[in-house]
N, C-alpha and C. Protein backbone atom coordinates (compact mmCIF):
# COMPACT_ATOMS: atom_id res chain seq x y z
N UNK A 1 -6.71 -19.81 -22.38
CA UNK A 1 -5.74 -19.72 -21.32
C UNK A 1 -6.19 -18.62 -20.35
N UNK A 2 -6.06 -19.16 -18.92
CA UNK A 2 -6.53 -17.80 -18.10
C UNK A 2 -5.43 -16.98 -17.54
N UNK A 3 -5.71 -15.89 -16.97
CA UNK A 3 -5.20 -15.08 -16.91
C UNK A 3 -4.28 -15.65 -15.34
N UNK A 4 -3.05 -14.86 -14.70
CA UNK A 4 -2.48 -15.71 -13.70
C UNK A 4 -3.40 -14.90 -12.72
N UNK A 5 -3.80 -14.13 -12.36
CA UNK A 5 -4.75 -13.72 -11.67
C UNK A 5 -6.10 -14.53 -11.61
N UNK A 6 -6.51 -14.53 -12.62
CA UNK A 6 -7.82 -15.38 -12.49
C UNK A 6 -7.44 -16.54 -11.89
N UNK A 7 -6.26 -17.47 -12.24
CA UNK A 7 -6.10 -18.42 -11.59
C UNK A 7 -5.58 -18.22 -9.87
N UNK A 8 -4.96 -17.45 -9.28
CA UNK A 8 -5.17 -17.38 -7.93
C UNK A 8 -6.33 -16.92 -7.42
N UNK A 9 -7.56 -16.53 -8.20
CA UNK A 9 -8.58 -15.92 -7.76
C UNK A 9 -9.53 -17.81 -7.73
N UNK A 10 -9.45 -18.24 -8.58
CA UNK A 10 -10.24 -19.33 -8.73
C UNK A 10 -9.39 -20.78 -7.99
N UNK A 11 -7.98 -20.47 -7.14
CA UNK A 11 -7.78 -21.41 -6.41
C UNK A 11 -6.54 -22.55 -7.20
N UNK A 12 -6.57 -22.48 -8.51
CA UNK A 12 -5.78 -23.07 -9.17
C UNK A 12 -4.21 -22.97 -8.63
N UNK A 13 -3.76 -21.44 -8.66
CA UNK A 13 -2.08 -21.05 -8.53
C UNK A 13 -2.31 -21.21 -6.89
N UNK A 14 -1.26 -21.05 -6.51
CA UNK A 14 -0.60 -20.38 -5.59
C UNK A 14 0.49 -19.56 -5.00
N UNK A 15 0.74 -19.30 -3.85
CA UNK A 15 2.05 -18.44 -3.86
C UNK A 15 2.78 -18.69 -2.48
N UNK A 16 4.13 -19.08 -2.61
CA UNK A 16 4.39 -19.51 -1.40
C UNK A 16 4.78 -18.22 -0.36
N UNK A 17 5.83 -18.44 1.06
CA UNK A 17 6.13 -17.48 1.67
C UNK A 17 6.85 -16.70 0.98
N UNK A 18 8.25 -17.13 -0.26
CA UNK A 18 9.15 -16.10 -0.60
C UNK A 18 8.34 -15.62 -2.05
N UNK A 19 6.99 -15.86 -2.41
CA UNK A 19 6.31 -15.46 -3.81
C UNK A 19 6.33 -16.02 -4.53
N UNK A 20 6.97 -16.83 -4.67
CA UNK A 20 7.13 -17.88 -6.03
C UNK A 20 5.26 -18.64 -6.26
N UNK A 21 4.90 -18.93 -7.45
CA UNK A 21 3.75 -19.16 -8.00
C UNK A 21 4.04 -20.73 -8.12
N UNK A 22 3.06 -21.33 -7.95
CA UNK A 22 2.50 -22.42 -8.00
C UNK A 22 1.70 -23.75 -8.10
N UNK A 23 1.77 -24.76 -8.90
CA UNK A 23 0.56 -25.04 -9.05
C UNK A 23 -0.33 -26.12 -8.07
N UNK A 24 -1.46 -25.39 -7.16
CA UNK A 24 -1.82 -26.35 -6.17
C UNK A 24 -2.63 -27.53 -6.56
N UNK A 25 -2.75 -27.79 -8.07
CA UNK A 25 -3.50 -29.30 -8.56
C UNK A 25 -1.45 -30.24 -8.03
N UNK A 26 -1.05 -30.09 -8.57
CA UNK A 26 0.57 -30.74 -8.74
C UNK A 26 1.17 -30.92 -7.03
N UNK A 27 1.05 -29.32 -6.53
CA UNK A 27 2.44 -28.78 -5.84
C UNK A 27 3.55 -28.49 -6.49
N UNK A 28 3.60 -28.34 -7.76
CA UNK A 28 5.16 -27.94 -8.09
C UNK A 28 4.82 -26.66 -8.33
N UNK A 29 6.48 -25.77 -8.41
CA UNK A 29 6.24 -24.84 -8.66
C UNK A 29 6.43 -24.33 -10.48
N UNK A 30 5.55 -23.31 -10.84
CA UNK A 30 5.94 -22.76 -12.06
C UNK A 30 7.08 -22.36 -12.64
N UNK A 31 7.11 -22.87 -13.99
CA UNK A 31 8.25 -22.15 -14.86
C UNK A 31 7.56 -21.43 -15.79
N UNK A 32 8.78 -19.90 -15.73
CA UNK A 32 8.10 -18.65 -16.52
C UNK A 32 8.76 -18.92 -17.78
N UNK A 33 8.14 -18.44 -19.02
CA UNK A 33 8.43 -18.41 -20.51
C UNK A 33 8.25 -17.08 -20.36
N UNK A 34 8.79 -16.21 -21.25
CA UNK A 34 9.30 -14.57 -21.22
C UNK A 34 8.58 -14.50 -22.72
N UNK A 35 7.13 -14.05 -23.12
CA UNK A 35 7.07 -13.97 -24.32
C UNK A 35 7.45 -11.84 -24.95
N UNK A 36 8.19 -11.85 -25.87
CA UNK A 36 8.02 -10.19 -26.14
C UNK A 36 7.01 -9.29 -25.98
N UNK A 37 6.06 -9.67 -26.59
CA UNK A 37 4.72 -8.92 -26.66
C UNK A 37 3.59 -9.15 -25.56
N UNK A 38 3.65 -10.24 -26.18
CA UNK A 38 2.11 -11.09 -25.20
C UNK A 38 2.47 -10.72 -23.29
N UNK A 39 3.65 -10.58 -23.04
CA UNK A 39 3.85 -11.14 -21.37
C UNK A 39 4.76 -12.07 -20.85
N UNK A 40 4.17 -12.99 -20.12
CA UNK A 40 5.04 -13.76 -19.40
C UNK A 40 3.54 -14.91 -19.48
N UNK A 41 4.23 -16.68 -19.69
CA UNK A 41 3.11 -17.41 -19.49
C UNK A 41 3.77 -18.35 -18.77
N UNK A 42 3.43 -18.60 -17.47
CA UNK A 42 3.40 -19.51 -16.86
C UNK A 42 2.98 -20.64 -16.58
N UNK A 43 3.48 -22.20 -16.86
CA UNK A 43 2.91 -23.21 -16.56
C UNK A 43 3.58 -24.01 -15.47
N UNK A 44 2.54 -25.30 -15.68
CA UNK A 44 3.11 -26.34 -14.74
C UNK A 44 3.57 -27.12 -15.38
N UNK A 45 4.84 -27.97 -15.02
CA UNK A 45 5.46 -29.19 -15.35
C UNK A 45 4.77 -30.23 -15.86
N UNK A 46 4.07 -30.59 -14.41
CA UNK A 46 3.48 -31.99 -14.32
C UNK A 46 2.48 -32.23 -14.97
N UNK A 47 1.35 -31.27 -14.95
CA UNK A 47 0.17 -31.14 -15.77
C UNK A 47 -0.11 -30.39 -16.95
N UNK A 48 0.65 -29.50 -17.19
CA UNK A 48 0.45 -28.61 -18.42
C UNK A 48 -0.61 -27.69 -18.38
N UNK A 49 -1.12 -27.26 -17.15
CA UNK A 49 -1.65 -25.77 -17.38
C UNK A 49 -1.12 -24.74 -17.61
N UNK A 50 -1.58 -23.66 -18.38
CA UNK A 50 -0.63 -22.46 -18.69
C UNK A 50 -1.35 -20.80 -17.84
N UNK A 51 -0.65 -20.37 -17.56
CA UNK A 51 -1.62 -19.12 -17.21
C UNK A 51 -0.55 -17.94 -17.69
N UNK A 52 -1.54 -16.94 -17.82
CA UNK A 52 -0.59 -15.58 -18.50
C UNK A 52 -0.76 -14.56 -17.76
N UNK A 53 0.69 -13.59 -17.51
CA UNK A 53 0.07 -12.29 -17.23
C UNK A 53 0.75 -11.01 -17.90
N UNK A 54 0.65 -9.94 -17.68
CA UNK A 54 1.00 -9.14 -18.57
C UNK A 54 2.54 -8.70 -18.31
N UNK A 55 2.53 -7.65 -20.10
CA UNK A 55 4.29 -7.84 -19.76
C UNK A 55 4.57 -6.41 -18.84
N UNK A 56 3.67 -5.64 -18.64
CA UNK A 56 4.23 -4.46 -17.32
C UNK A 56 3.08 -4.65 -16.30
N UNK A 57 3.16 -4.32 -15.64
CA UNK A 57 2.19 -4.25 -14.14
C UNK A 57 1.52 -2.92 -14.66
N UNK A 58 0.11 -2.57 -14.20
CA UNK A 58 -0.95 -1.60 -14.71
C UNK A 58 -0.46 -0.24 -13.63
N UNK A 59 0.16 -0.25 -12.34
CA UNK A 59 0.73 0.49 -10.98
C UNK A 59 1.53 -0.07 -10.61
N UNK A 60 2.33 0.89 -9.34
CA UNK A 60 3.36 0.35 -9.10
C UNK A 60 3.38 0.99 -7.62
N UNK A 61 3.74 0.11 -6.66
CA UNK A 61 3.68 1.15 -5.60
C UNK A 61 5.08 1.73 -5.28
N UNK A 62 5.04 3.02 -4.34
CA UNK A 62 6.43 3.45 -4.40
C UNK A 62 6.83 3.10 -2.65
N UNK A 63 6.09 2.72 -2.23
CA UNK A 63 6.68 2.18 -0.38
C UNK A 63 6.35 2.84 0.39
N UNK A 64 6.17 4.59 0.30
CA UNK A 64 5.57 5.22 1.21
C UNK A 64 4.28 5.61 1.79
C-alpha cells in the first residue's frame, strides 16, 4: 500500500478546491478509515485502491 503522498506525487490522488482527496483513475472522492495506531487509510469506492498516511503530521505551521 502506498503512502497518500506518494500517491499525489505519482498522479494517482487528487485534491480538489475545498481539499478533499481523490481518486483521479474513478473521479470519486475518498473515504477515510481512522485506524488507532497505523493512521488514517484512505480508499476508493469504485476501484479499491488504498493509500495511507500517518496518524500526526511530522510539523505544523503556526500562520505567521
Amino acid at each position: 500500500m502506498k503512502s497518500l503522498r506518494r500517491g499525489l506525487w505519482d498522479g494517482e490522488v487528487g485534491k480538489d478546491a475545498r481539499g478533499r482527496f481523490s481518486c483521479r483513475i474513478c473521479r470519486r472522492s475518498l473515504v477515510a478509515r481512522t485506524e488507532a495506531e497505523d493512521g488514517v487509510e484512505r480508499s476508493c469506492p469504485d476501484c479499491g485502491r488504498a493509500w495511507k498516511s500517518r496518524a500526526s503530521p511530522r510539523w505544523r505551521t503556526t500562520g505567521g
